[in-house]
N, C-alpha and C. Protein backbone atom coordinates (compact mmCIF):
# COMPACT_ATOMS: atom_id res chain seq x y z
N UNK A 1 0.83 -1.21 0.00
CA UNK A 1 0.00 0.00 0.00
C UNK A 1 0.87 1.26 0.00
N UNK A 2 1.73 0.93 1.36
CA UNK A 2 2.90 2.54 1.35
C UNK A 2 3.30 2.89 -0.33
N UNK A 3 4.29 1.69 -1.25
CA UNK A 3 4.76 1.35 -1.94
C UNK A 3 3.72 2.13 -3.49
N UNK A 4 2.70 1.99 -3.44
CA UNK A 4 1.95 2.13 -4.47
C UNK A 4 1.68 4.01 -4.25
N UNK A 5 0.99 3.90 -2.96
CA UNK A 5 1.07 5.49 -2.96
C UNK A 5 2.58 6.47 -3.36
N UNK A 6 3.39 5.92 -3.08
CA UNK A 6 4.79 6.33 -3.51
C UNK A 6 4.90 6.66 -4.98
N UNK A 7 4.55 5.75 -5.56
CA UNK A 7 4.47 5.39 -7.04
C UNK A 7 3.21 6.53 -7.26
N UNK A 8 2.31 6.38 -6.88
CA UNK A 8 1.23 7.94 -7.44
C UNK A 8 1.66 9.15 -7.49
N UNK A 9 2.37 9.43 -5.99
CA UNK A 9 2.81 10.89 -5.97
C UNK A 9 4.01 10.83 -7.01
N UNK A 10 4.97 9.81 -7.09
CA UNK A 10 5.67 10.16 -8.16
C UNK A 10 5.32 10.50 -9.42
N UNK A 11 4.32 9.87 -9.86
CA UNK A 11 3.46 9.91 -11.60
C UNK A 11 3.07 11.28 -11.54
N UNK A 12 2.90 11.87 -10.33
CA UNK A 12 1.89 13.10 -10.32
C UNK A 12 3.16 14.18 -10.38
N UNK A 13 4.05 14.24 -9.58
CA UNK A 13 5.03 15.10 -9.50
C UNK A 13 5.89 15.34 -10.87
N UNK A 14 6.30 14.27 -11.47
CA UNK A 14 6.95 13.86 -12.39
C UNK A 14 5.99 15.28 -14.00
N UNK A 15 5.12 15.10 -14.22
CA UNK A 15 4.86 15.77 -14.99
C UNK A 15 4.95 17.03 -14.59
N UNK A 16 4.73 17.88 -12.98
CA UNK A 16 5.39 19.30 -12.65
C UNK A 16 6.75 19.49 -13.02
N UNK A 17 7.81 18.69 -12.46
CA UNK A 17 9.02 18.64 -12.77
C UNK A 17 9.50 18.84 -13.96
N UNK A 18 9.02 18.50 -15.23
CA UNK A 18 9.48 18.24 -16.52
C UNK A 18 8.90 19.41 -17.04
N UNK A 19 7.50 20.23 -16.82
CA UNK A 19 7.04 21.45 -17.08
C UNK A 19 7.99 22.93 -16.26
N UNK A 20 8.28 22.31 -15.24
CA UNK A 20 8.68 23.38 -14.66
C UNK A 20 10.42 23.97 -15.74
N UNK A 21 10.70 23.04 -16.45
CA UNK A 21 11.52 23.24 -17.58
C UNK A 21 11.26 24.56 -18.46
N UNK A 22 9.88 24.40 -18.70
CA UNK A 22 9.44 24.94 -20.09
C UNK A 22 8.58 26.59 -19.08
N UNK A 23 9.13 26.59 -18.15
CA UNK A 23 7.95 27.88 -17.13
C UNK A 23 8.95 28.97 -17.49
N UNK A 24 8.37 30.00 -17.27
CA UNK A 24 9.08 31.18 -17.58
C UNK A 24 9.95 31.50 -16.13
N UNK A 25 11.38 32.32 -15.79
CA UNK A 25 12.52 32.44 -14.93
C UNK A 25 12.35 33.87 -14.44
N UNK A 26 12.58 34.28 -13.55
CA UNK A 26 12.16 35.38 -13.04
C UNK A 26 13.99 35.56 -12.65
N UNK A 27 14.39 36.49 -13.46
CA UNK A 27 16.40 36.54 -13.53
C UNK A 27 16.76 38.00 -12.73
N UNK A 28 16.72 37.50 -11.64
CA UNK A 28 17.43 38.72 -10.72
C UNK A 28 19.06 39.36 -10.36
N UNK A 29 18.95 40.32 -11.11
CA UNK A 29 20.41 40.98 -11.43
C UNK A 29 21.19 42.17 -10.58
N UNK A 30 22.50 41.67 -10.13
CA UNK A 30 22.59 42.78 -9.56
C UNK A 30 23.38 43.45 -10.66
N UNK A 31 22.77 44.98 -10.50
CA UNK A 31 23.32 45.80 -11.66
C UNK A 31 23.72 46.70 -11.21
N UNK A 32 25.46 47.18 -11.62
CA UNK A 32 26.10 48.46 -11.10
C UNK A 32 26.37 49.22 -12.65
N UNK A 33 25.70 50.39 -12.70
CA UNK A 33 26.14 51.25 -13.71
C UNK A 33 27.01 52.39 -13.50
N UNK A 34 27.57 52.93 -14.58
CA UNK A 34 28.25 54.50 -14.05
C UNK A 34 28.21 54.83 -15.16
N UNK A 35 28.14 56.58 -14.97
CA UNK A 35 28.39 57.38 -16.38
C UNK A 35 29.54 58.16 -16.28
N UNK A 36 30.26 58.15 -17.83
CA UNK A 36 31.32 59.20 -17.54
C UNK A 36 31.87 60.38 -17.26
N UNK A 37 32.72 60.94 -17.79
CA UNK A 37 32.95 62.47 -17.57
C UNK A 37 31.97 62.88 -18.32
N UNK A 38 32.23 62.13 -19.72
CA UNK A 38 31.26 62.73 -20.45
C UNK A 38 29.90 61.91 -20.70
N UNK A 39 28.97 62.21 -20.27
CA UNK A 39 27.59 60.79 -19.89
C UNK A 39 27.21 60.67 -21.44
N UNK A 40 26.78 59.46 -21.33
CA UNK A 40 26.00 58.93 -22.64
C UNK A 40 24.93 59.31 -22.67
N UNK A 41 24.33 59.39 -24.17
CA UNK A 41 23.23 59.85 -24.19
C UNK A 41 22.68 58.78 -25.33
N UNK A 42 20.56 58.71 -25.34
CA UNK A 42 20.27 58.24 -26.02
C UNK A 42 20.08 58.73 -27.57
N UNK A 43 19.84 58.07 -28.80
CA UNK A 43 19.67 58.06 -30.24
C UNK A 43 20.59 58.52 -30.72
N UNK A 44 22.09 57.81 -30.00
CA UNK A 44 23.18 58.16 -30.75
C UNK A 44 23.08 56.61 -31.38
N UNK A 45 24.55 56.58 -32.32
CA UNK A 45 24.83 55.59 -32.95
C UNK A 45 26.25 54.55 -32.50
N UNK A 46 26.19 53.31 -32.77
CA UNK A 46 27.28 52.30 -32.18
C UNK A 46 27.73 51.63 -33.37
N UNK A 47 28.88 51.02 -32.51
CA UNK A 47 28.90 49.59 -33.35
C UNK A 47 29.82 48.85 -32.75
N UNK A 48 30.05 47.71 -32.84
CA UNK A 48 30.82 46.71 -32.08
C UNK A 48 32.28 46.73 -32.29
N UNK A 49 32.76 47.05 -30.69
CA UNK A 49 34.20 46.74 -30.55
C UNK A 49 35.18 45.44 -29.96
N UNK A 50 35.52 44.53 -30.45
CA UNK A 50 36.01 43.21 -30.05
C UNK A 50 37.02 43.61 -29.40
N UNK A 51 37.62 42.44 -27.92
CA UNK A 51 39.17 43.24 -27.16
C UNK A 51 39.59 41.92 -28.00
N UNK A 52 41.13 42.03 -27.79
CA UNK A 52 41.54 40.75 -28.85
C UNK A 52 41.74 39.33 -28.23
N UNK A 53 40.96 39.50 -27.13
CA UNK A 53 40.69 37.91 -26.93
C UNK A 53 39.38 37.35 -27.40
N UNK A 54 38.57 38.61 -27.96
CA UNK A 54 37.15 37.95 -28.82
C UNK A 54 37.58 38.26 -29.93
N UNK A 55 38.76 38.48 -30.60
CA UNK A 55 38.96 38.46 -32.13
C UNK A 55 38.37 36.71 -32.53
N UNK A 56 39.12 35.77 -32.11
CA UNK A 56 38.51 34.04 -32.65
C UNK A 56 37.56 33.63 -32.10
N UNK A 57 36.32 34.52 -31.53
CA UNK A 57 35.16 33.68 -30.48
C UNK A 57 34.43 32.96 -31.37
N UNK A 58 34.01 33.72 -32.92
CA UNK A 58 33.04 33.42 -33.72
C UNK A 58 32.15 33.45 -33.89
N UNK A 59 30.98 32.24 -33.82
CA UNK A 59 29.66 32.67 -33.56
C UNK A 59 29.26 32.25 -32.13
N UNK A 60 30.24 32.52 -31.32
CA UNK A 60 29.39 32.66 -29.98
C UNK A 60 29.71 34.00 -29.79
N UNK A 61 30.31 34.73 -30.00
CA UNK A 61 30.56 36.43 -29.54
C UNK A 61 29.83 37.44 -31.04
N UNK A 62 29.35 36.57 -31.91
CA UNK A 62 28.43 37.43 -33.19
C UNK A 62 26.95 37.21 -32.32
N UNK A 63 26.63 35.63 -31.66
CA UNK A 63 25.13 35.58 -30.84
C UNK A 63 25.11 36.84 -29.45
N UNK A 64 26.19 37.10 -29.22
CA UNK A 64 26.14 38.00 -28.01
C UNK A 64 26.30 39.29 -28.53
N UNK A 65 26.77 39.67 -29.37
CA UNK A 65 26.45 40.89 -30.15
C UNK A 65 25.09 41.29 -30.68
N UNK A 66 24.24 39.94 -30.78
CA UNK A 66 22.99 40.20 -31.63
C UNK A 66 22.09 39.99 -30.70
N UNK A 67 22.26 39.37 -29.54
CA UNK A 67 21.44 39.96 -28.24
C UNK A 67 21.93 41.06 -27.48
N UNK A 68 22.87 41.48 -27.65
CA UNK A 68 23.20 43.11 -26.99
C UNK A 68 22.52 44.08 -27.96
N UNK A 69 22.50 43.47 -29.19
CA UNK A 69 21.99 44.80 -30.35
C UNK A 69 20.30 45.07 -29.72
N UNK A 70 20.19 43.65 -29.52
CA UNK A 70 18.36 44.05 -29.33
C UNK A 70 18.12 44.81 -28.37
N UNK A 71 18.87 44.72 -27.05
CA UNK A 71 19.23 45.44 -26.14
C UNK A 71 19.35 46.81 -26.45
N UNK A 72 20.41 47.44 -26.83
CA UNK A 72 20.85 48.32 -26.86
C UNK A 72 20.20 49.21 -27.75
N UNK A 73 19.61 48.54 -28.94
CA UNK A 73 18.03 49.64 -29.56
C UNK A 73 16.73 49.64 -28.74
N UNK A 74 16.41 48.89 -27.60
CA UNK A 74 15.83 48.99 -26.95
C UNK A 74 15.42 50.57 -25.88
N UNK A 75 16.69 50.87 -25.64
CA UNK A 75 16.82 51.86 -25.09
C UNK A 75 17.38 53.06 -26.02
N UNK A 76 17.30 53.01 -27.44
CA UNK A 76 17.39 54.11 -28.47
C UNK A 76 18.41 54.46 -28.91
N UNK A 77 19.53 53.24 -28.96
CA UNK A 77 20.57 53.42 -29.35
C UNK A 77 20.91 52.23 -31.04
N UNK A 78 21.49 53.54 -31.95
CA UNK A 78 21.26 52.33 -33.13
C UNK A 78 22.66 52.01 -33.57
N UNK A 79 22.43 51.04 -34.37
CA UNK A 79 23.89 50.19 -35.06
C UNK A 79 23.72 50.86 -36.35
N UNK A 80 25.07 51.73 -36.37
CA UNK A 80 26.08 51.91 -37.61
C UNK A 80 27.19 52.17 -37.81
N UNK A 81 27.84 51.33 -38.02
CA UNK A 81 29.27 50.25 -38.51
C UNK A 81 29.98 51.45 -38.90
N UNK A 82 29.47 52.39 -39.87
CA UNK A 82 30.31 52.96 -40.96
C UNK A 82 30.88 54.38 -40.43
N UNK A 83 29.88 55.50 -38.97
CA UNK A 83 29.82 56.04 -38.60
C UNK A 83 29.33 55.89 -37.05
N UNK A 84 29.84 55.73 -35.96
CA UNK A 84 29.49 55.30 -34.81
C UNK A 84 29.98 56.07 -33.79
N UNK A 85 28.61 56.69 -33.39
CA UNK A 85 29.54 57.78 -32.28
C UNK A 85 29.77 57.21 -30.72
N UNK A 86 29.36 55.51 -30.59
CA UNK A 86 30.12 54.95 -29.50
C UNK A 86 30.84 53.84 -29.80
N UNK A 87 31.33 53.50 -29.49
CA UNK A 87 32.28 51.77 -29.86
C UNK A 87 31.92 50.79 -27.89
N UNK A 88 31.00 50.00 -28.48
CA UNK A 88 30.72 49.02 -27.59
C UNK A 88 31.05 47.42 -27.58
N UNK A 89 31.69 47.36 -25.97
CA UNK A 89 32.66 46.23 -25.63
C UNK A 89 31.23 45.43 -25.01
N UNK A 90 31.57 44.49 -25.39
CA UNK A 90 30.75 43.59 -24.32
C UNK A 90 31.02 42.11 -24.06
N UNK A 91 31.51 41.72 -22.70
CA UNK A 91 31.93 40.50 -22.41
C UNK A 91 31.29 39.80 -21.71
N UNK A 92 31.24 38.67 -21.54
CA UNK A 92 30.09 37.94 -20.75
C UNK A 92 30.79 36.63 -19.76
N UNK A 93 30.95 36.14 -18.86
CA UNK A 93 31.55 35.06 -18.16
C UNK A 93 30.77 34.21 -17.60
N UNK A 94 31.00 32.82 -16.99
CA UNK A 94 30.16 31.95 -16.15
C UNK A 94 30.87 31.73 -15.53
N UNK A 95 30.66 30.92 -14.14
CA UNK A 95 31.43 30.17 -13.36
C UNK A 95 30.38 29.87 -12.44
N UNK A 96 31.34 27.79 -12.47
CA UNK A 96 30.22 27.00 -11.16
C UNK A 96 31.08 27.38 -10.06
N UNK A 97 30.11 27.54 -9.09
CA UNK A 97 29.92 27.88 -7.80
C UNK A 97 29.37 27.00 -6.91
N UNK A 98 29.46 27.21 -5.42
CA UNK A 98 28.74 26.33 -4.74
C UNK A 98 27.33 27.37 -4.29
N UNK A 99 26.93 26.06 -4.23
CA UNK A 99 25.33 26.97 -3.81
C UNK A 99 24.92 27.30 -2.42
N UNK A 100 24.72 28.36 -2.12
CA UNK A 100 24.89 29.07 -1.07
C UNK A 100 23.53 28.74 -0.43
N UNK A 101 22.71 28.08 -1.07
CA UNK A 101 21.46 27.73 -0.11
C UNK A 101 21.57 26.13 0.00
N UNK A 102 22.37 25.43 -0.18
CA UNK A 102 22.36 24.06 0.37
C UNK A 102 22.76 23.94 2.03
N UNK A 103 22.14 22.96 2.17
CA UNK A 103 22.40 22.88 3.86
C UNK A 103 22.43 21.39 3.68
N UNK A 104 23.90 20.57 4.26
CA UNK A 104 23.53 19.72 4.53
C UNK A 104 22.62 18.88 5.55
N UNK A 105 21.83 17.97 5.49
CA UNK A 105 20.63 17.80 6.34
C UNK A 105 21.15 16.11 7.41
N UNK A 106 21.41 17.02 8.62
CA UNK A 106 22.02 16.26 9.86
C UNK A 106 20.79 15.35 10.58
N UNK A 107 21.16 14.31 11.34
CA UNK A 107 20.42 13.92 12.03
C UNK A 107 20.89 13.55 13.75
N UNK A 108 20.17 13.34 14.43
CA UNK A 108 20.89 13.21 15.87
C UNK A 108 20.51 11.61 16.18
N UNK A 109 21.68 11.00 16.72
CA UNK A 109 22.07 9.33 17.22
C UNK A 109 22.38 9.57 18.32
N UNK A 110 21.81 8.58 18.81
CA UNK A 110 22.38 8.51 20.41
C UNK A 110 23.32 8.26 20.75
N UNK A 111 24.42 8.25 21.01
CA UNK A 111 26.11 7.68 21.61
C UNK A 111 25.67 6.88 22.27
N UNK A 112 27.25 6.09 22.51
CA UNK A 112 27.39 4.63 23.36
C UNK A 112 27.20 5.30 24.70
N UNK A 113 27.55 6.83 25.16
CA UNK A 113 27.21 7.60 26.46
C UNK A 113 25.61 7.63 26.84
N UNK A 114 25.21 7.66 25.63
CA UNK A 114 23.84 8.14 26.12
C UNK A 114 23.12 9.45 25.93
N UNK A 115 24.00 9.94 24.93
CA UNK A 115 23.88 11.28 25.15
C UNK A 115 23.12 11.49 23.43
N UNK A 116 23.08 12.63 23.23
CA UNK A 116 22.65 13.13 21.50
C UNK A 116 23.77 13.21 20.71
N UNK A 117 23.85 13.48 19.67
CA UNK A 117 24.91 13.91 18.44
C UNK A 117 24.74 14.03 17.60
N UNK A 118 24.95 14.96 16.97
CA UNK A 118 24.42 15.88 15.35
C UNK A 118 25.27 14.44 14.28
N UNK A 119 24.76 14.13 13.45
CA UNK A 119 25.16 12.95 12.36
C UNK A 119 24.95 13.80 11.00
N UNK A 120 26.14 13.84 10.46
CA UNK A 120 26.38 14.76 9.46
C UNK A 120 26.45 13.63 8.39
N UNK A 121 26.40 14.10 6.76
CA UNK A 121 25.85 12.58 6.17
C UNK A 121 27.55 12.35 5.79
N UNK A 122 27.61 11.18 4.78
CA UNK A 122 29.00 10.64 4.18
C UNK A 122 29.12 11.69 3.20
N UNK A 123 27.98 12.42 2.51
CA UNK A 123 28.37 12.68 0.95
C UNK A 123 28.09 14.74 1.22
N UNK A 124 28.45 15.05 2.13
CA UNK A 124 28.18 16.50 2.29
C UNK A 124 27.81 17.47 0.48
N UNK A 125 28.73 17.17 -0.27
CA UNK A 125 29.33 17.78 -1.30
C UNK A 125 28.38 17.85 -2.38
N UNK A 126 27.32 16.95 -2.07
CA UNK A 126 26.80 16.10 -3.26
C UNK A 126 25.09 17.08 -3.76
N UNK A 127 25.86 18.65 -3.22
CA UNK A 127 24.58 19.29 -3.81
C UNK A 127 24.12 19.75 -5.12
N UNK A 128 23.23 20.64 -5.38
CA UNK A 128 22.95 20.86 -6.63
C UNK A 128 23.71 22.00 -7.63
N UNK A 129 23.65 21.97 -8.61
CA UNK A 129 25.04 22.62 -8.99
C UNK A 129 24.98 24.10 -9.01
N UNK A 130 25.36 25.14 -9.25
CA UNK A 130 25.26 26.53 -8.94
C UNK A 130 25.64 27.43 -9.47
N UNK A 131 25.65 28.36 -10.85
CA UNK A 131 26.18 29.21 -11.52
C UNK A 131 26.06 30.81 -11.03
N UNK A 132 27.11 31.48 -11.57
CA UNK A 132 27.15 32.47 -11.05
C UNK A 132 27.26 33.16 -12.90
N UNK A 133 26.52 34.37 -13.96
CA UNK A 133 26.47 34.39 -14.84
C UNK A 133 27.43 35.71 -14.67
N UNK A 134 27.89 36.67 -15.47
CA UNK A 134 27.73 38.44 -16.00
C UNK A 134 28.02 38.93 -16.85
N UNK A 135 27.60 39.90 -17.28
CA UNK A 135 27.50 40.59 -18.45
C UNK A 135 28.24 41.95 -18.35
N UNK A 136 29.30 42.15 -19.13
CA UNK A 136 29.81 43.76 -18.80
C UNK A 136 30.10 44.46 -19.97
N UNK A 137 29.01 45.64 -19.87
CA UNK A 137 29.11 46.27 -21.27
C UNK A 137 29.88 47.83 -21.40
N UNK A 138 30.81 48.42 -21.90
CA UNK A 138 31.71 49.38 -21.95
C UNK A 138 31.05 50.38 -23.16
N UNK A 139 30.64 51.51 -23.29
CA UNK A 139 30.48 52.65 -24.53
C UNK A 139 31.49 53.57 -24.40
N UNK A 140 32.24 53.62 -25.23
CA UNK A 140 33.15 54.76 -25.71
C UNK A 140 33.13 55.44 -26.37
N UNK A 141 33.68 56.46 -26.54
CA UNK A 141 33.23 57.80 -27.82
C UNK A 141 34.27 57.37 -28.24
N UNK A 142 33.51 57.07 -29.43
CA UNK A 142 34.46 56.60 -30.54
C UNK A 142 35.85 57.98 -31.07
N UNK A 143 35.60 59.13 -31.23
CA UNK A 143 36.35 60.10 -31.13
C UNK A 143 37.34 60.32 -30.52
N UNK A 144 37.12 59.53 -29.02
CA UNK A 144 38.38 60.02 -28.24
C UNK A 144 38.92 58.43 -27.18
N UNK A 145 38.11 57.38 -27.51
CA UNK A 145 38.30 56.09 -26.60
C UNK A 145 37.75 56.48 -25.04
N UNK A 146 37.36 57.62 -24.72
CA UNK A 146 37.03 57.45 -23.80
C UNK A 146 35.63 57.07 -23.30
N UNK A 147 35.09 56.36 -21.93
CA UNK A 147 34.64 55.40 -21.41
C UNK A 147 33.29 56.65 -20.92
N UNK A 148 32.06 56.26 -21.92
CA UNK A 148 30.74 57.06 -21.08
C UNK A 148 29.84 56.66 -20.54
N UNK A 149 29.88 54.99 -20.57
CA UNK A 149 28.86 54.25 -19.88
C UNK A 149 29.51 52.86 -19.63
N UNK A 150 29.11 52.32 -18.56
CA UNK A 150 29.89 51.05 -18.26
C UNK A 150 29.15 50.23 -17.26
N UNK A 151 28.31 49.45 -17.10
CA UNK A 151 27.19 48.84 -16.95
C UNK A 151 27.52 47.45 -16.65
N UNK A 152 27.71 46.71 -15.34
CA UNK A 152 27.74 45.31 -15.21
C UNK A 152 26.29 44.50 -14.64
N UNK A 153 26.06 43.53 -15.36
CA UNK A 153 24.99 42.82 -14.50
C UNK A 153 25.14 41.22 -14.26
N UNK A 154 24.77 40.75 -12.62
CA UNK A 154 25.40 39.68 -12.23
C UNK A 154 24.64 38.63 -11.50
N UNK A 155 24.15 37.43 -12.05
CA UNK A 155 23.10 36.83 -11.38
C UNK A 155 23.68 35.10 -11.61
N UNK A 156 23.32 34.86 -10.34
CA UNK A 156 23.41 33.22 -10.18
C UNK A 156 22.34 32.31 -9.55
N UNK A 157 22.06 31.12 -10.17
CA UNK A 157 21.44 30.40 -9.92
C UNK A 157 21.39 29.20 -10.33
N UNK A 158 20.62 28.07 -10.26
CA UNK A 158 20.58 26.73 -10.75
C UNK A 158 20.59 26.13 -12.33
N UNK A 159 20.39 27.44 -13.24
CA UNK A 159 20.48 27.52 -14.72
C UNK A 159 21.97 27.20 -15.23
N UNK A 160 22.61 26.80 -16.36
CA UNK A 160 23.91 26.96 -16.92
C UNK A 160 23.86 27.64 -18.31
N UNK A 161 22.32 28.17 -18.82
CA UNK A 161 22.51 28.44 -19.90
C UNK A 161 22.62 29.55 -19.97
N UNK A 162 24.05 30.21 -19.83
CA UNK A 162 24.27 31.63 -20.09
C UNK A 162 23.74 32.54 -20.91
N UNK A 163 23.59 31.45 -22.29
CA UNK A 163 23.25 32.31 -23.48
C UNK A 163 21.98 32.34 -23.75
N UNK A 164 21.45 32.00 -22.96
CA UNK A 164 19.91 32.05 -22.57
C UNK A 164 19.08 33.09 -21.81
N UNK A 165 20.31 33.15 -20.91
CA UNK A 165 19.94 33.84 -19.49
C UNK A 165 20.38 35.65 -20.11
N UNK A 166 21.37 35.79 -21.38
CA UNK A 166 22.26 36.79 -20.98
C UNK A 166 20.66 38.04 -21.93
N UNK A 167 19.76 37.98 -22.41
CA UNK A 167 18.31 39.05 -22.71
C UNK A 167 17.73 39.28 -21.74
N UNK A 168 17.69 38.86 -20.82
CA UNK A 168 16.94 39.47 -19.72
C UNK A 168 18.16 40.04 -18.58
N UNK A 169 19.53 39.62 -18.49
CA UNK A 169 20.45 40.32 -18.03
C UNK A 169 21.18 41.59 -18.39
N UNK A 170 20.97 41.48 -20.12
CA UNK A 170 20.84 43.21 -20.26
C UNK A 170 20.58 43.97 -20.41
N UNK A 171 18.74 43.29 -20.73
CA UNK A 171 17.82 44.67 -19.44
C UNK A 171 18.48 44.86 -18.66
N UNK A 172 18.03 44.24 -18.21
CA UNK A 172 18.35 44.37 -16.35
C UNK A 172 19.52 45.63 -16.40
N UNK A 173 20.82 45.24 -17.01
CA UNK A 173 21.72 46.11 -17.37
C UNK A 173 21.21 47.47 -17.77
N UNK A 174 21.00 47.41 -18.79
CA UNK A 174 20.62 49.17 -19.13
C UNK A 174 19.44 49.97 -18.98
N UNK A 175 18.74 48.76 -18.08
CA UNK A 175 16.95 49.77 -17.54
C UNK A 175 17.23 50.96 -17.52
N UNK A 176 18.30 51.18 -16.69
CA UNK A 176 18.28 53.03 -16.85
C UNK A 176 19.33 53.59 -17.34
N UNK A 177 19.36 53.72 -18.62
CA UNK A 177 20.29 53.77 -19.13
C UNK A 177 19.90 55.19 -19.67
N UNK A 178 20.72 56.07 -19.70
CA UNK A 178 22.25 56.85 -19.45
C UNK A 178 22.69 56.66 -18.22
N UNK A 179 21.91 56.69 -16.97
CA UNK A 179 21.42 57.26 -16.08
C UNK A 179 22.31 56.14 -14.91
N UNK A 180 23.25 56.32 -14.14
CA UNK A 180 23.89 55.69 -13.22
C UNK A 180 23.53 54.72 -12.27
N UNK A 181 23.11 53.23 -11.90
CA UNK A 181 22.44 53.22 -10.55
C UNK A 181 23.25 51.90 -9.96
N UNK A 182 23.06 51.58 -8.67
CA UNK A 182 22.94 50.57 -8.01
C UNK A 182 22.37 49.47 -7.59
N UNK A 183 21.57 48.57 -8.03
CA UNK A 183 20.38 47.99 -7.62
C UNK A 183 20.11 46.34 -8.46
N UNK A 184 19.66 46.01 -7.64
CA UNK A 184 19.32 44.36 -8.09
C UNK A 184 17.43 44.78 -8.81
N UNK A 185 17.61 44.34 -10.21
CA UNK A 185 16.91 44.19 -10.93
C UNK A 185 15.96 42.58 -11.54
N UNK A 186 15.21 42.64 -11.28
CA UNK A 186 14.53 41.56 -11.67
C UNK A 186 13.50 41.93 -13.34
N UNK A 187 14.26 40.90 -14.09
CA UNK A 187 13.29 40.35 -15.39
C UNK A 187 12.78 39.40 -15.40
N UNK A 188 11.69 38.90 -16.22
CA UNK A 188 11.62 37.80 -16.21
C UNK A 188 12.03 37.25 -18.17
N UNK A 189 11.93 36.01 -17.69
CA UNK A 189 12.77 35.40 -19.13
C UNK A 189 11.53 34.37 -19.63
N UNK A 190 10.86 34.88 -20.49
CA UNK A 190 10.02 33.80 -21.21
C UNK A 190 9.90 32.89 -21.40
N UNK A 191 9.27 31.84 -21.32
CA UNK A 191 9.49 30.16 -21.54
C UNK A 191 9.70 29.99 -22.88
N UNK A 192 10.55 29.00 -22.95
CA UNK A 192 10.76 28.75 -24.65
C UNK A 192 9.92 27.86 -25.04
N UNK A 193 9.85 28.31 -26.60
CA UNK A 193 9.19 27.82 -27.19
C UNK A 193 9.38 27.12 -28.58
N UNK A 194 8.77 26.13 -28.83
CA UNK A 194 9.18 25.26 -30.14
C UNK A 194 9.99 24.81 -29.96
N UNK A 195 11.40 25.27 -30.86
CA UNK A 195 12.43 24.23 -30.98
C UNK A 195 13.82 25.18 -30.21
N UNK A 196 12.90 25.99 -29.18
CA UNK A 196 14.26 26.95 -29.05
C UNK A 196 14.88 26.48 -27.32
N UNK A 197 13.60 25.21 -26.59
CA UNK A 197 14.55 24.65 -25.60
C UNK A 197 15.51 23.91 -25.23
């Protein structure tokens, strides 16, 4: 009887689990901006500046260019190559981490004394895995190299797909963009759809 009910709640859970895949992510960023001497302003024009360790990225640093572009006309700034009155850097990193909300889960045994004792398990280590994502985007006046907006945004969690995660991280990034701030930003990230999970 125990055995069978086991087996129900699993059948039942099992289809949340596999949906909760396809649910939309609510991507909370902490975002530090600054403006320069000379502040950026919107409905100027850009275009992409590579440092020369993204000279050979290819098409993983052309996909992060073409989600920064959507970005970055978002907030009224356009792409042209030929004439660009900013030159924009943008780099992106991951790294696993340990997850700061695991707790290993102790139990108390009695000693040969008689007494209690916290029983810590064999496999402490054996938690769930933990990314830490960010995005850091640089505008320069193209005229003089110098630095008028510079914008990091930094979020970790149980996801690994950076390049997934990094459209709703740069919102998050340039919500207020010219405009300087401090603050953990929350987007949310759409569930995918078709053939794009």
């Amino acid at each position: 009887m125990r055995r069978a009910a086991l087996w129900l709640m699993s059948a039942c859970l099992l289809p949340l689990l596999l949906a909760g895949c396809a649910m939309p992510r609510m991507i909370d960023s902490d975002v530090n901006s600054f403006a320069g001497t000379a502040p950026a302003v919107r409905g100027a024009s850009f275009r992409f500046d590579r440092l020369p360790s993204q000279q050979n990225s290819g098409e993983v640093q052309d996909r992060i260019e073409a989600i920064a572009q959507t970005a970055l006309e978002r907030v009224n700034l356009m792409r042209h190559d030929a004439a660009p009155r900013y030159l924009v850097q943008v780099q992106v990193g991951a790294e696993t981490m340990r997850n700061p909300y695991y707790r290993p889960r102790t139990r108390l045994v009695v000693g040969a004394d008689g007494r209690l004792y916290e029983e810590w398990p064999l496999f402490p280590d054996l938690d769930t895995p933990w990314f830490r994502h960010s995005v850091k985007m640089v505008l320069r006046d193209s005229a003089n190299g110098q630095a008028a907006y510079e914008t990091t945004a930094v979020f970790d969690g149980p996801w690994s797909d950076t390049l997934n995660l990094l459209p709703a991280m740069l919102e998050a990034a340039l919500q207020d963009y010219p405009q300087p701030m401090r603050r953990r930003v929350v987007v949310e990230l759409p569930a995918p759809t078709g053939g794009n999970r």
